[in-house]
Protein backbone atom coordinates (compact mmCIF):
# COMPACT_ATOMS: atom_id res chain seq x y z
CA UNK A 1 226.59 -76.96 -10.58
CA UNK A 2 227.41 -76.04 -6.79
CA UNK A 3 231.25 -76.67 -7.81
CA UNK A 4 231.07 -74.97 -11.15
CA UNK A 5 229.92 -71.78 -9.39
CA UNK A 6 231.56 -71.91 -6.04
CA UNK A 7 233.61 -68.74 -5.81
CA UNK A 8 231.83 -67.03 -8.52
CA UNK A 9 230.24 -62.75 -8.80
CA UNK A 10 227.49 -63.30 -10.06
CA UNK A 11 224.53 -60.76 -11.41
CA UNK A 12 220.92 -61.35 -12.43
CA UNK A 13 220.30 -60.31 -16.00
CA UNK A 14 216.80 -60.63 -18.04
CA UNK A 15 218.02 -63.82 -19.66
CA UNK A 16 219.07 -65.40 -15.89
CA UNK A 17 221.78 -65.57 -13.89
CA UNK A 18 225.73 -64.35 -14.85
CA UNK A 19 228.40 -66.10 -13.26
CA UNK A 20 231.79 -64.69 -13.06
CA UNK A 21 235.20 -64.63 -11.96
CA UNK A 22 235.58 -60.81 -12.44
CA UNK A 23 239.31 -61.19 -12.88
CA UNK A 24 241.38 -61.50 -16.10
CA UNK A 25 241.33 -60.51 -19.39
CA UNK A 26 237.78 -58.65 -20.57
CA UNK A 27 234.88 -61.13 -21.80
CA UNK A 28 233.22 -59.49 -24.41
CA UNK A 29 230.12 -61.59 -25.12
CA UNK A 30 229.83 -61.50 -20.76
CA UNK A 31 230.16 -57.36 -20.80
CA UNK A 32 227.48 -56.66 -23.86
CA UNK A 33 225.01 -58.50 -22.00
CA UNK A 34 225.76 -57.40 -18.51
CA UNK A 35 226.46 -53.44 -19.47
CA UNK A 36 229.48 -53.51 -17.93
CA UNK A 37 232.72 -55.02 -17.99
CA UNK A 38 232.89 -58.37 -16.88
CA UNK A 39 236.55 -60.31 -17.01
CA UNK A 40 237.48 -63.55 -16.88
CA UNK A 41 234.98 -66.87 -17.48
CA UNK A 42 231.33 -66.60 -17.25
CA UNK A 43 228.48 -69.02 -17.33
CA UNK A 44 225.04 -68.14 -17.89
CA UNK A 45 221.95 -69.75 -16.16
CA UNK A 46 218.72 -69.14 -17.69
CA UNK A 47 215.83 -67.63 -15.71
CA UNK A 48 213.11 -69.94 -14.61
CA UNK A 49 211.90 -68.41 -11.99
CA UNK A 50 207.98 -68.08 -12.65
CA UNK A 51 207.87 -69.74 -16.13
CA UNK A 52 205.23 -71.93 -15.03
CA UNK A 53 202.99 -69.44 -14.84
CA UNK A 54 203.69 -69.04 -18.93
CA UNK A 55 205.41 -71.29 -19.83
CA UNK A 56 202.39 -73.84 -20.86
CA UNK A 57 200.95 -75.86 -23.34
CA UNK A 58 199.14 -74.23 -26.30
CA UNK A 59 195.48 -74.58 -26.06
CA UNK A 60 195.59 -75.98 -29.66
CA UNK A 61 197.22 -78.97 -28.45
CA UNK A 62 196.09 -79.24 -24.91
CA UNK A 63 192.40 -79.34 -26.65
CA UNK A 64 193.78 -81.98 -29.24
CA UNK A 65 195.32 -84.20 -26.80
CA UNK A 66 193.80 -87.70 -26.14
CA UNK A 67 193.18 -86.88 -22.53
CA UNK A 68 192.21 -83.74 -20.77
CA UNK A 69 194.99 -82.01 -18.30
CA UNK A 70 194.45 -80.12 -15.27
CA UNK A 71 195.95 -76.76 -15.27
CA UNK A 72 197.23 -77.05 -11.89
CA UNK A 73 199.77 -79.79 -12.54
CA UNK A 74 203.37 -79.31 -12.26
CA UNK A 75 202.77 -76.14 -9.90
CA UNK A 76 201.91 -75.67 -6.46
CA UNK A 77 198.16 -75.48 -6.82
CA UNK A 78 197.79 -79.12 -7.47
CA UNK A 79 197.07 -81.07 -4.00
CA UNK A 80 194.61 -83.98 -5.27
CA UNK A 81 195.92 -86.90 -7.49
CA UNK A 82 199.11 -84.18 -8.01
CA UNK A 83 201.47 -87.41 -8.97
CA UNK A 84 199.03 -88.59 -11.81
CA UNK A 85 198.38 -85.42 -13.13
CA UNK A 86 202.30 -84.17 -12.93
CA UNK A 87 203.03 -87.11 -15.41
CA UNK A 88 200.18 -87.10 -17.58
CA UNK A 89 201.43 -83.21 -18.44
CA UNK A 90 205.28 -84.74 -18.60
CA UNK A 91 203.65 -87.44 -21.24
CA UNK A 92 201.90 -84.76 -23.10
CA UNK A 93 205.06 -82.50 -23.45
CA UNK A 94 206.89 -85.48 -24.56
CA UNK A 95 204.61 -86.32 -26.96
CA UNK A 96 204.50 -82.70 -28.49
CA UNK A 97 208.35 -82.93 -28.61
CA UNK A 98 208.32 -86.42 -30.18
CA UNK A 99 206.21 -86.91 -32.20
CA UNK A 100 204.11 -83.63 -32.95
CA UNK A 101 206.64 -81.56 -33.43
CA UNK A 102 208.73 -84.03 -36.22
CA UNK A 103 205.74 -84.25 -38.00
CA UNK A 104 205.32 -80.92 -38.44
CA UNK A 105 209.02 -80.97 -39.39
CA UNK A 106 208.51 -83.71 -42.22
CA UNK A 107 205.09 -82.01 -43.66
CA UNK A 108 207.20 -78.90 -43.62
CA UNK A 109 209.86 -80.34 -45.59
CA UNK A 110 208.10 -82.01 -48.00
CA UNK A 111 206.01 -79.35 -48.79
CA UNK A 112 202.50 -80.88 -47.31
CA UNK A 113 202.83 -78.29 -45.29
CA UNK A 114 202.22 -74.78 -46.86
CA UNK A 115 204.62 -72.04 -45.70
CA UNK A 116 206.36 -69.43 -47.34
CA UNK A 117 206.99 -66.36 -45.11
CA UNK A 118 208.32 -66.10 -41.25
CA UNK A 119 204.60 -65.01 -40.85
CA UNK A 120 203.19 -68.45 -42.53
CA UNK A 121 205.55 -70.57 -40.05
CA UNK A 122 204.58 -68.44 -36.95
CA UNK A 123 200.74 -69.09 -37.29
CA UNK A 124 201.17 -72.93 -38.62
CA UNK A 125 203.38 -73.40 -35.30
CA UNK A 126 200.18 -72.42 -33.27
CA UNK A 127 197.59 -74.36 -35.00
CA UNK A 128 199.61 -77.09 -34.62
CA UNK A 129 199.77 -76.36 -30.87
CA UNK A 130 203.51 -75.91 -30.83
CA UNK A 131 205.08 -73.31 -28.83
CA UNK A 132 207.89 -70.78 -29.86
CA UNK A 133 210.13 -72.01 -27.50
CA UNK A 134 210.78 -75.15 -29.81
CA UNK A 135 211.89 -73.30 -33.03
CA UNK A 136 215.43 -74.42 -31.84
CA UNK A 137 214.31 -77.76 -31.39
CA UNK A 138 212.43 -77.46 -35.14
CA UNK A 139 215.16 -76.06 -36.78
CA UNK A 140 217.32 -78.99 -35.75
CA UNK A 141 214.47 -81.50 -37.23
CA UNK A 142 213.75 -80.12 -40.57
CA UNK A 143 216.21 -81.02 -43.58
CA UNK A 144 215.22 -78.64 -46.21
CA UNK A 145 217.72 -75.47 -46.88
CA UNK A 146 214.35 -73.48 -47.47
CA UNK A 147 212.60 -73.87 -44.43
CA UNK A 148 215.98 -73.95 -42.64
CA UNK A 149 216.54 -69.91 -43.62
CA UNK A 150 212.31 -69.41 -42.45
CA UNK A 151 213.17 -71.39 -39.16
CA UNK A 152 216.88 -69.35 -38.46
CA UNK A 153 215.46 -66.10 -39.34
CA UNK A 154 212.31 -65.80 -37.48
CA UNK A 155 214.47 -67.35 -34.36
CA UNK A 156 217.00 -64.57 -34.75
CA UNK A 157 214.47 -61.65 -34.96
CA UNK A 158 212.82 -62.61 -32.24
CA UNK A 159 215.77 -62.83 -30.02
CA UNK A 160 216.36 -59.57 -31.48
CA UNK A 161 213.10 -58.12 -30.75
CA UNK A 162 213.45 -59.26 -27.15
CA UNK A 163 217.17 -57.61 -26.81
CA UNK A 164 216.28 -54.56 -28.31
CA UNK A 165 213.07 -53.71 -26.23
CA UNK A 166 215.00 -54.12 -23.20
CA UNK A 167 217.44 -51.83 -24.13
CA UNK A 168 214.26 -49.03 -25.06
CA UNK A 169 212.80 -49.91 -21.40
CA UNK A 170 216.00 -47.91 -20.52
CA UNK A 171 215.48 -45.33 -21.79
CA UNK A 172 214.11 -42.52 -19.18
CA UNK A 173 213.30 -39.71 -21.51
CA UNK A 174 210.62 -39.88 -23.24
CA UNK A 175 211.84 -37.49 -26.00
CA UNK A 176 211.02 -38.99 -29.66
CA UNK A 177 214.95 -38.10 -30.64
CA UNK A 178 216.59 -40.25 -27.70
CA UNK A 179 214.53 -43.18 -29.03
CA UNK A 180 214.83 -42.77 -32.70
CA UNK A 181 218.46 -42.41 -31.87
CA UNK A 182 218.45 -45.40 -29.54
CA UNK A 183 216.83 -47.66 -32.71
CA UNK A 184 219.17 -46.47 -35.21
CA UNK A 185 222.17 -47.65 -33.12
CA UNK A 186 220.72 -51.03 -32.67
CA UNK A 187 219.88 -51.70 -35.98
CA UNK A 188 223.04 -49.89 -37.81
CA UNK A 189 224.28 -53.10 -34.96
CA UNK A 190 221.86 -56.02 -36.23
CA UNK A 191 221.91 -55.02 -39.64
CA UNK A 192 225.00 -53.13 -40.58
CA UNK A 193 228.95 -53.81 -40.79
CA UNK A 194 230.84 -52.99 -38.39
CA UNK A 195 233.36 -54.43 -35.42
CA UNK A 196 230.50 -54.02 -33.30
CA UNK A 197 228.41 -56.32 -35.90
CA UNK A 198 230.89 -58.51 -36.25
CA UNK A 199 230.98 -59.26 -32.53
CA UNK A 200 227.09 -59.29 -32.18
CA UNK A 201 227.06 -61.95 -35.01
CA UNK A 202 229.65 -63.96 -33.26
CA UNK A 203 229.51 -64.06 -30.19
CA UNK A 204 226.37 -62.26 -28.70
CA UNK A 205 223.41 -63.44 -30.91
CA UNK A 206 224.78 -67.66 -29.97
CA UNK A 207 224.53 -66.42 -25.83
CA UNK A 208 221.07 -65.35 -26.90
CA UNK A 209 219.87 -67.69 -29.21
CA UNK A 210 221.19 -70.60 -26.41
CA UNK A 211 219.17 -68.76 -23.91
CA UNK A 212 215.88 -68.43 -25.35
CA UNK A 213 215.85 -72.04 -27.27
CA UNK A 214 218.58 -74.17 -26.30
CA UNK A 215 216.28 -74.77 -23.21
CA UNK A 216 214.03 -76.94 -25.47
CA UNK A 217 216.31 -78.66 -27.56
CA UNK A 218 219.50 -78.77 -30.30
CA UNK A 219 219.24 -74.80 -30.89
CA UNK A 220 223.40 -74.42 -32.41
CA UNK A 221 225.48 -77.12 -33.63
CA UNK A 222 229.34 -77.72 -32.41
CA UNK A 223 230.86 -75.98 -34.95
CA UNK A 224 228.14 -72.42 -35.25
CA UNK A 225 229.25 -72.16 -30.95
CA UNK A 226 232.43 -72.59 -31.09
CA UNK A 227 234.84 -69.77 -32.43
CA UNK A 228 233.56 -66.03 -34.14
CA UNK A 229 231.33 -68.16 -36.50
CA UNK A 230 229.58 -65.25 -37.79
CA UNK A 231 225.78 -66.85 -37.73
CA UNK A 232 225.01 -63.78 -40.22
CA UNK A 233 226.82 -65.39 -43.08
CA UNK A 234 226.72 -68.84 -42.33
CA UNK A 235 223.30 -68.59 -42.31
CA UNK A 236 222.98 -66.15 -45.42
CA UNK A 237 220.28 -63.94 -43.60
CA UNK A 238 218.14 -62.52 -46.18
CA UNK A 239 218.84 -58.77 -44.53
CA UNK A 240 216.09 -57.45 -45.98
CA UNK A 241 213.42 -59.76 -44.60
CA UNK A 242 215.20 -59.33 -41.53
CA UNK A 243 214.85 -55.65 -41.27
CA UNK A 244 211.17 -55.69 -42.40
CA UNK A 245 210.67 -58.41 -39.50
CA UNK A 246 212.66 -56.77 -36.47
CA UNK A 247 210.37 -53.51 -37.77
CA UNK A 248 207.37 -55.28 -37.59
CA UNK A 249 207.73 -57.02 -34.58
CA UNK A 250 209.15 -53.89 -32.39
CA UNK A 251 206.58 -51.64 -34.53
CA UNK A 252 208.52 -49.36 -35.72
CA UNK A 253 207.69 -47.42 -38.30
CA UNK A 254 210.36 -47.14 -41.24
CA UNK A 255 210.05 -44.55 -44.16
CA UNK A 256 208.61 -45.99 -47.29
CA UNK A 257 211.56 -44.60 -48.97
CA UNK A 258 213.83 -46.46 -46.94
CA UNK A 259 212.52 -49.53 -47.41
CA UNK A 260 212.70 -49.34 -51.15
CA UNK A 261 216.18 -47.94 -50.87
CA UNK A 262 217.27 -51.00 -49.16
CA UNK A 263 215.17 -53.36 -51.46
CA UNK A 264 216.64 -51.73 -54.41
CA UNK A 265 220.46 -52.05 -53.37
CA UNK A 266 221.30 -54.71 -50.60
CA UNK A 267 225.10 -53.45 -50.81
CA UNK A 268 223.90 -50.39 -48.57
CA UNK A 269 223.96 -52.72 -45.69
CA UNK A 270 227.68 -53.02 -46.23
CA UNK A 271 228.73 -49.87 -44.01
CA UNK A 272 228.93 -49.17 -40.71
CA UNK A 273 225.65 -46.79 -40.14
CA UNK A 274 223.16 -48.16 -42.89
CA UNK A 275 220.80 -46.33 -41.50
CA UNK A 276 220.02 -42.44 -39.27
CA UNK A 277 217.41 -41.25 -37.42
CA UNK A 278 215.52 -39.81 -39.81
CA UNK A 279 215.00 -42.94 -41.59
């Protein structure tokens, strides 16, 4: 790592750390998340700085485990026995990720395992005691084309959600028009067609992705990194459902008679400002 960065700018972002040459030609996918322009090669190093602090165990499965865990393990509150309990918390973690999580995978698949909206799959994950973070790691586990598109599309809107409340947290003004205005541009972005959609779709939403679940496990295969794969059509995103789930999570609050508008007539996605503020 030391020789991959030597020499390197680099800039803390909300995702971690961006490495950079800052000469060459212009890095798109580097610029869109930094805010500025950013040339040449860059690496990204996710942030975890703190994590352990929130980054834990679900009580679900912590309370279903064969063995209780102490909650100081694997930080620096943990003086006594701090070997034993560090590695019974590694052997619990591993066992979530090997065998909990697969079965939930299987039952999913073979329909055992009741679940037909993102909403279904977000509150089966936690009474199973599986975290978020592993949706990348699920997606690459379960077989099904059905519960592939549930799996993909709650992972995308909530990579989404995180982006676009970042971008509202800089926002200063707290006039209703500046935010309605902000909103419309990111979702004419997420949900519309235009260059700028094209590159969010190709690049952006795989830097992302990577960042939030790649951590965890298989997130992306070979070929969906690689190139401007646009993830929206590979993936054949229901845009509806995703609308109605970035709105939900972000709660905003969308005009009934936009809503049916879209529902109605999925081709008005196909321009580059689907949507306006007044919506």
């Amino acid at each position: 790592l030391n020789n991959l960065v030597a020499g390197l700018n680099f800039m803390s972002l909300a995702v971690g750390l961006l490495f950079f040459k800052g000469n060459g030609i212009p890095n798109t996918v580097a610029s869109a998340l930094a805010g500025i322009e950013i040339r040449g090669t860059a690496y990204i190093m996710p942030s975890v700085t703190g994590r352990l602090l929130y980054y834990q165990l679900r009580p679900e499965f912590v309370k279903a485990y064969k063995i209780p865990l102490s909650p100081d393990a694997c930080s620096g509150f943990g003086f006594i026995n701090r070997e034993i309990h560090d590695k019974e918390v590694l052997d619990a973690t591993k066992y979530l990720r090997e065998i909990v999580i697969p079965k939930f995978a299987s039952a999913y698949c073979d329909g055992s395992l009741l679940i037909n909206s993102p909403h279904d799959l977000l509150q089966r994950l936690h009474s199973y005691g599986i975290n978020y973070r592993y949706l990348g790691l699920l997606r690459s586990m379960v077989q099904s084309s059905k519960a592939k598109s549930v799996v993909v599309l709650v992972m995308i809107a909530r990579c989404i959600k995180n982006y676009l409340q970042r971008k509202l947290r800089t926002v200063t003004s707290k006039d209703e028009t500046s935010l309605k205005t902000l909103i419309t541009k990111y979702f004419n972005l997420f949900l519309g067609d235009s260059v700028g959609s094209v590159l969010f779709w190709g690049n952006l939403i795989k830097v992302l992705l990577e960042a939030k679940f790649g951590q965890y496990g298989q997130c992306l295969t070979g070929n969906e990194i690689t190139g401007l794969v646009n993830l929206r059509t590979k993936w054949d995103i229901d845009k509806n459902a995703l609308f109605q789930l970035i709105s939900n999570q972000i709660g905003v609050f969308i005009r009934d008679e936009t809503i049916s508008k879209f529902l109605k007539d999925n081709s008005l996605y196909e321009t580059s400002e689907p949507f306006s503020p007044s919506d």
